[in-house]
Protein backbone atom coordinates (compact mmCIF):
# COMPACT_ATOMS: atom_id res chain seq x y z
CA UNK A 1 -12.36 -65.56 67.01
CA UNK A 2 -10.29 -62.65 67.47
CA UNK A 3 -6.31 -62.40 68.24
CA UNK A 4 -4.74 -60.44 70.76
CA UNK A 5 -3.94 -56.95 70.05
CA UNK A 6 -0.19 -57.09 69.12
CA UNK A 7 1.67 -54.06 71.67
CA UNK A 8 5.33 -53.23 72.65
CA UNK A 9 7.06 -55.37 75.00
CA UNK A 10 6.52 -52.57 77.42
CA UNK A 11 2.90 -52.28 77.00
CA UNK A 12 2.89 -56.06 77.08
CA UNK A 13 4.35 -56.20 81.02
CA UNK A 14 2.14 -53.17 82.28
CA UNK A 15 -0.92 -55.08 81.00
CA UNK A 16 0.65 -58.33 82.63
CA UNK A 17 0.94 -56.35 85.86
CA UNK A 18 -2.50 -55.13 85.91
CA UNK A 19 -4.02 -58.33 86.00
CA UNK A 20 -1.28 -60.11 87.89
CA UNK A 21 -2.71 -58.12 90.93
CA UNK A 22 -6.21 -59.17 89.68
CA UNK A 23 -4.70 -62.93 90.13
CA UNK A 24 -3.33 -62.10 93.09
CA UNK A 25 -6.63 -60.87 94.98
CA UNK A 26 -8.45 -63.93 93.23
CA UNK A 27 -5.82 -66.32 95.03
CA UNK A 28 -6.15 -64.84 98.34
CA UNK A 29 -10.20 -65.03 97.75
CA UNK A 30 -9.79 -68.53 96.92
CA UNK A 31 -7.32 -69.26 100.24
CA UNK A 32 -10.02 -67.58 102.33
CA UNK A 33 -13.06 -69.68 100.87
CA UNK A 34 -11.19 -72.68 100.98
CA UNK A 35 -10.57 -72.25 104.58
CA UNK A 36 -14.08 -71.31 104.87
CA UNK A 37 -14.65 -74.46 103.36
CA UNK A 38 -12.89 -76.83 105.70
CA UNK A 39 -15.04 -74.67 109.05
CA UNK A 40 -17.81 -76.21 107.33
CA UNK A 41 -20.13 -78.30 109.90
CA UNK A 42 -20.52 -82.06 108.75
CA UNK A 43 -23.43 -84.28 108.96
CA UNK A 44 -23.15 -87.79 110.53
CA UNK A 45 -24.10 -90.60 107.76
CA UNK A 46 -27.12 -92.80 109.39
CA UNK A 47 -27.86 -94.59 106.32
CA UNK A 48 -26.26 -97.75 105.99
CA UNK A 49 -25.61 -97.36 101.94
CA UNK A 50 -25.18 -100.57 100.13
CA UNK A 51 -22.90 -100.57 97.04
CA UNK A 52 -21.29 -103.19 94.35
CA UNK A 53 -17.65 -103.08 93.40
CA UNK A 54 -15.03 -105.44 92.22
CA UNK A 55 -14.49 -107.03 95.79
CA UNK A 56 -18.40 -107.71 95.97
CA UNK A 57 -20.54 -105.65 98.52
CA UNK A 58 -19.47 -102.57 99.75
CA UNK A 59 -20.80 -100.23 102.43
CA UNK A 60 -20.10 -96.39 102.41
CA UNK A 61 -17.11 -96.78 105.17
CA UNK A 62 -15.36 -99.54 102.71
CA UNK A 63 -14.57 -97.21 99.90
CA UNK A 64 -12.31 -95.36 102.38
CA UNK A 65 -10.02 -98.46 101.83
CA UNK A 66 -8.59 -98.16 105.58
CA UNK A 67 -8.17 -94.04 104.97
CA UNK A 68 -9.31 -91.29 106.85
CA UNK A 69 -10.86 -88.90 104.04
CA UNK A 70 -13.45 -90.00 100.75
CA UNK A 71 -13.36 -87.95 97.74
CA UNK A 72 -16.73 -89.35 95.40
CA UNK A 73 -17.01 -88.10 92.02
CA UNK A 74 -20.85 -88.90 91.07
CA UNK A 75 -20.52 -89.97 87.86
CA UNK A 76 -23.65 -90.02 85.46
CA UNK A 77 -24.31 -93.65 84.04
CA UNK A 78 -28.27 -94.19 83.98
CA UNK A 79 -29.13 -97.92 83.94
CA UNK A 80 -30.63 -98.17 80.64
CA UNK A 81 -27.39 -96.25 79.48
CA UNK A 82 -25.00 -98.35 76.82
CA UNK A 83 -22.06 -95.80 77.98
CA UNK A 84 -21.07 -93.38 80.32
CA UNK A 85 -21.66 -89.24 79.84
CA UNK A 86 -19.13 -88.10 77.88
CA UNK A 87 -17.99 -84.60 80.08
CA UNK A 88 -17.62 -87.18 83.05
CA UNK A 89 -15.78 -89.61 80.76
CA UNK A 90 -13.25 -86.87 79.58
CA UNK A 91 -12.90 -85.97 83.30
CA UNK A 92 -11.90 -89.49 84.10
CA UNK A 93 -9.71 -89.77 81.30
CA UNK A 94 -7.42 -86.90 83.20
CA UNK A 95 -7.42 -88.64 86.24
CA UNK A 96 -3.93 -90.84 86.54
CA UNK A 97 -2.50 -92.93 88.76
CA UNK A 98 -0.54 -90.86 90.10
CA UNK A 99 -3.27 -88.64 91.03
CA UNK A 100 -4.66 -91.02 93.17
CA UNK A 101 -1.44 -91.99 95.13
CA UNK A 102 -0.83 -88.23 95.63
CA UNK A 103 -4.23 -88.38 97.17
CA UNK A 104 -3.51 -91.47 99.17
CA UNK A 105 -0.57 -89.57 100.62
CA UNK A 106 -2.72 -87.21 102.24
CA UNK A 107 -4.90 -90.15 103.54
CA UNK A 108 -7.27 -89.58 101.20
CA UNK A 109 -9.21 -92.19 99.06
CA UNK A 110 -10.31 -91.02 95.67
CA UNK A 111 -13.89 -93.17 94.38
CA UNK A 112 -16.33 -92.99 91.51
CA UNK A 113 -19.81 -93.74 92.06
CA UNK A 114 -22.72 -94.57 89.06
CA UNK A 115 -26.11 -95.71 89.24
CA UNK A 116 -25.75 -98.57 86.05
CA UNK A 117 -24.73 -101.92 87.61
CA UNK A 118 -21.27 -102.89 88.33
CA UNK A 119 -21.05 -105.02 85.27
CA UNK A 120 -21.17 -102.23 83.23
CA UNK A 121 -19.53 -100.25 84.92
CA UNK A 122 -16.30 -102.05 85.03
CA UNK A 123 -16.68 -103.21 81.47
CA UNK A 124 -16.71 -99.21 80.41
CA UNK A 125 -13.48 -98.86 82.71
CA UNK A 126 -11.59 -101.63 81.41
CA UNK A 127 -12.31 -100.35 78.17
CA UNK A 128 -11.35 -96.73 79.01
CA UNK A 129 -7.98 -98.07 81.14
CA UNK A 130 -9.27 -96.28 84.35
CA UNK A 131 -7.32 -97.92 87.49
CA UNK A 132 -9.90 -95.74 90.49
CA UNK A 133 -12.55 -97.76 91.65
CA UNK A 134 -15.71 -97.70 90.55
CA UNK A 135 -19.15 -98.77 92.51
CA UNK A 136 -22.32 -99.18 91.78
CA UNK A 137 -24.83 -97.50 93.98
CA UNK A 138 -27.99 -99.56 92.23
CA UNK A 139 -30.43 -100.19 94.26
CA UNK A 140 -29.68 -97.80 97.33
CA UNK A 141 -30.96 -94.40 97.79
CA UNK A 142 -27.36 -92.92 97.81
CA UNK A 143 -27.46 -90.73 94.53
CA UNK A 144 -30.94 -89.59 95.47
CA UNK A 145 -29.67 -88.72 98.86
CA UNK A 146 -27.09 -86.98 97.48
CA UNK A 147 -29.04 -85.34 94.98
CA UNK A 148 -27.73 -86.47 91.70
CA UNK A 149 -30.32 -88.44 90.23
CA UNK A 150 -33.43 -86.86 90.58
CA UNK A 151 -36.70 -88.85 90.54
CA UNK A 152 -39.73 -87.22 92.22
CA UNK A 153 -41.20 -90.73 92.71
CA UNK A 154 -38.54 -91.22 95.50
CA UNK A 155 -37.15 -88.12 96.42
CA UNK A 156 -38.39 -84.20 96.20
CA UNK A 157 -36.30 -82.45 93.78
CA UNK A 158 -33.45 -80.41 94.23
CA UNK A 159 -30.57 -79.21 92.00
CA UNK A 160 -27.80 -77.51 93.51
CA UNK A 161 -29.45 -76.72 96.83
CA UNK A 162 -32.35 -75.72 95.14
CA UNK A 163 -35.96 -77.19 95.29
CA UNK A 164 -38.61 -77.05 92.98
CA UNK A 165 -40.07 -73.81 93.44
CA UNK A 166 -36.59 -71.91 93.58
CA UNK A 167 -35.54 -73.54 90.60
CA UNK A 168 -39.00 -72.20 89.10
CA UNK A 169 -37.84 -68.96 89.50
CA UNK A 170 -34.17 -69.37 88.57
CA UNK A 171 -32.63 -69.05 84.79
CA UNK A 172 -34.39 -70.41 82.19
CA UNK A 173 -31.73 -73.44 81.74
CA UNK A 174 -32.55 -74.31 85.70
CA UNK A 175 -36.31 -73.91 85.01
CA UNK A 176 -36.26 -76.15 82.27
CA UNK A 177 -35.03 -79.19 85.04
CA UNK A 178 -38.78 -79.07 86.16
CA UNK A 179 -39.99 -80.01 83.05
CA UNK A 180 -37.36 -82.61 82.02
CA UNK A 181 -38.49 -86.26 82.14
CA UNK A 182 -37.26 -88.24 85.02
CA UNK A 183 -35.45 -89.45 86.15
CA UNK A 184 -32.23 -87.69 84.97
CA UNK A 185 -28.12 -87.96 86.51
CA UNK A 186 -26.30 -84.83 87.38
CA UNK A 187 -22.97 -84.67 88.11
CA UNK A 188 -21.41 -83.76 91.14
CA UNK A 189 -18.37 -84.65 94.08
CA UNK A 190 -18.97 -84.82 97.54
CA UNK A 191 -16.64 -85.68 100.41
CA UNK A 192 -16.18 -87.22 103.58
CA UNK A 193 -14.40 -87.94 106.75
CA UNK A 194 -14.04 -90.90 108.84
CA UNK A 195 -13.68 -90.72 112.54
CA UNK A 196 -13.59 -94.21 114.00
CA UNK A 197 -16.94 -96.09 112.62
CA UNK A 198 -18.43 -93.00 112.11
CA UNK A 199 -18.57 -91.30 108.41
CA UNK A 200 -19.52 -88.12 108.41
CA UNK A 201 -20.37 -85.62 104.68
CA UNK A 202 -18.44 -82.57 104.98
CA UNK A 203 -19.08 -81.21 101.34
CA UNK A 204 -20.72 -81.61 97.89
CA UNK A 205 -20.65 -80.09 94.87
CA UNK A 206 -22.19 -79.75 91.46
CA UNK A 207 -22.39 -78.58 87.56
CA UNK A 208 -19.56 -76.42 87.06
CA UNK A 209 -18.47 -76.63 90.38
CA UNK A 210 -16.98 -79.80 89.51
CA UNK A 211 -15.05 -78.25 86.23
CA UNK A 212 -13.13 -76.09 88.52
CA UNK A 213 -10.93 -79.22 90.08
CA UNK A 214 -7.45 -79.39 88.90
CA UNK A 215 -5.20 -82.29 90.30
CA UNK A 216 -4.43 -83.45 93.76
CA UNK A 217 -4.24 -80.07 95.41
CA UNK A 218 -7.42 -79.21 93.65
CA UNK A 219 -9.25 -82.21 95.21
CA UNK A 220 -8.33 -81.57 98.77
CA UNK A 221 -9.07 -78.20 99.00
CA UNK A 222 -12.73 -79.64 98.75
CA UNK A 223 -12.14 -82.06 101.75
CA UNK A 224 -12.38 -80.68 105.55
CA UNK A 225 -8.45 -81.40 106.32
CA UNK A 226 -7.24 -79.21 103.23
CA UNK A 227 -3.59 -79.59 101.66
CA UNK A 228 -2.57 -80.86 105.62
CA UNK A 229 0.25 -78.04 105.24
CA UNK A 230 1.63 -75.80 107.48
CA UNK A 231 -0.05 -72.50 106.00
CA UNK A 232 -3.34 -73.55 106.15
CA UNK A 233 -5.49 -74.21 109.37
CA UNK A 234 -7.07 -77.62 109.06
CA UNK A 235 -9.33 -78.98 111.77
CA UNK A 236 -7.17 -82.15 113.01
CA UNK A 237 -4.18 -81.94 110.32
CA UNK A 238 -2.13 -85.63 109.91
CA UNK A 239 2.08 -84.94 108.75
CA UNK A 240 2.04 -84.28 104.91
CA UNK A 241 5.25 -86.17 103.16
CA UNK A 242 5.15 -83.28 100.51
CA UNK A 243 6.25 -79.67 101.51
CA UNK A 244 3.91 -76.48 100.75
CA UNK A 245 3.70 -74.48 97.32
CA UNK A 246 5.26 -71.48 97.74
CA UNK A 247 3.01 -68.73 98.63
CA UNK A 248 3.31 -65.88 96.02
CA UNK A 249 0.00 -64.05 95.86
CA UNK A 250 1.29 -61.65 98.60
């Protein structure tokens, strides 16, 4: 691997300016996208998912814990696996405490959901010293719903909002999905909102779209109420406790 080129200090800054404005237009893209995001129509959850946790049985409006907004990172745990995949664990391994209670500030619960059973599950996260909670969604058909296991026996394929045939005639790494043995996991986060006893999905996404989450901001700029902060336009914002990051990319 190659280093730098080595300039003045002078060349340095112009260089630093250039892309600075490159930064710039990227933040404003990103603003505009995530606002885009939280327009986004939502789907009313019918299904009455069934899940095991450390309190026993859980249905899809308990892992809000009492909160308005459900963050679930799908993480991928076959079964028949002894441990958990390893880009999911080192994801988890970031994820702190404090994390989750910024999350919680914003009314928003922060969950992990595998297909292995809860036994195992909790064993791995003991082990690992993870404090979010983890369920186990054996037996339901929420990661096939949801897309991330992917078993043509129960559920028509599709990766990334793509069936079979599309993926067919996507990249070779995506065409190589239809030939993998099933079933396989794939990761993936998807989000929700509560309103009353109804849940609703409001977004999911997948592969690297899930790499490009960096803490608690990073999180609710999936979700459909945002940051909840004064710059942004969220569809029914609650108060935030926290005060806005200073908007420089103008």
């Amino acid at each position: 691997m190659s280093l730098p080129e080595i300039v003045t200090r002078d060349e340095w800054l112009a260089a630093r300016r250039r892309l600075l404005e490159r930064e710039k237009k990227l933040t404003r893209q990103r603003d505009e996208l995530n606002a885009d995001r939280r327009r986004l129509p939502m789907v009313r959850i019918e299904k009455d998912y069934v899940f095991q946790g450390a309190g026993g049985e859980a249905r899809l409006p308990d892992l809000f814990e009492g909160r308005r907004q459900l963050i679930v990172q799908h993480f991928m745990f076959d079964p028949s696996w002894e441990n958990g995949c390893s880009s999911c664990t080192a994801d988890a391994d970031e994820r702190s405490q404090r994390l989750l209670e910024h999350l919680q500030a914003r009314d928003t619960t922060f969950a992990t959901v595998s297909r292995a059973p809860f036994a195992k599950l909790d064993a791995y996260r003991r082990a690992r010293g993870w404090t979010f909670p983890w369920y186990s969604s054996l037996g339901s058909d929420f990661n096939y719903d949801f897309h991330v296991t992917v078993d043509e026996s129960v559920a028509p394929m599709e990766v990334n909002y793509r069936d079979r045939d599309e993926l067919a005639q996507a990249s070779p790494a995506l065409r190589s999905l239809t030939e993998s043995e099933q079933p396989f996991e794939l990761p993936g986060i998807s989000c929700f909102l509560r309103e009353g006893d109804q849940v609703f999905h409001t977004y999911s996404t997948f592969g690297r779209g899930t790499e490009a989450v960096g803490g608690a901001y990073g999180y609710l700029d999936l979700t459909a109420l945002g940051r909840q902060e004064s710059w942004e336009e969220p569809k029914g914002r609650v108060e935030s406790p926290h005060g806005a990051v200073p908007d420089f990319a103008t």
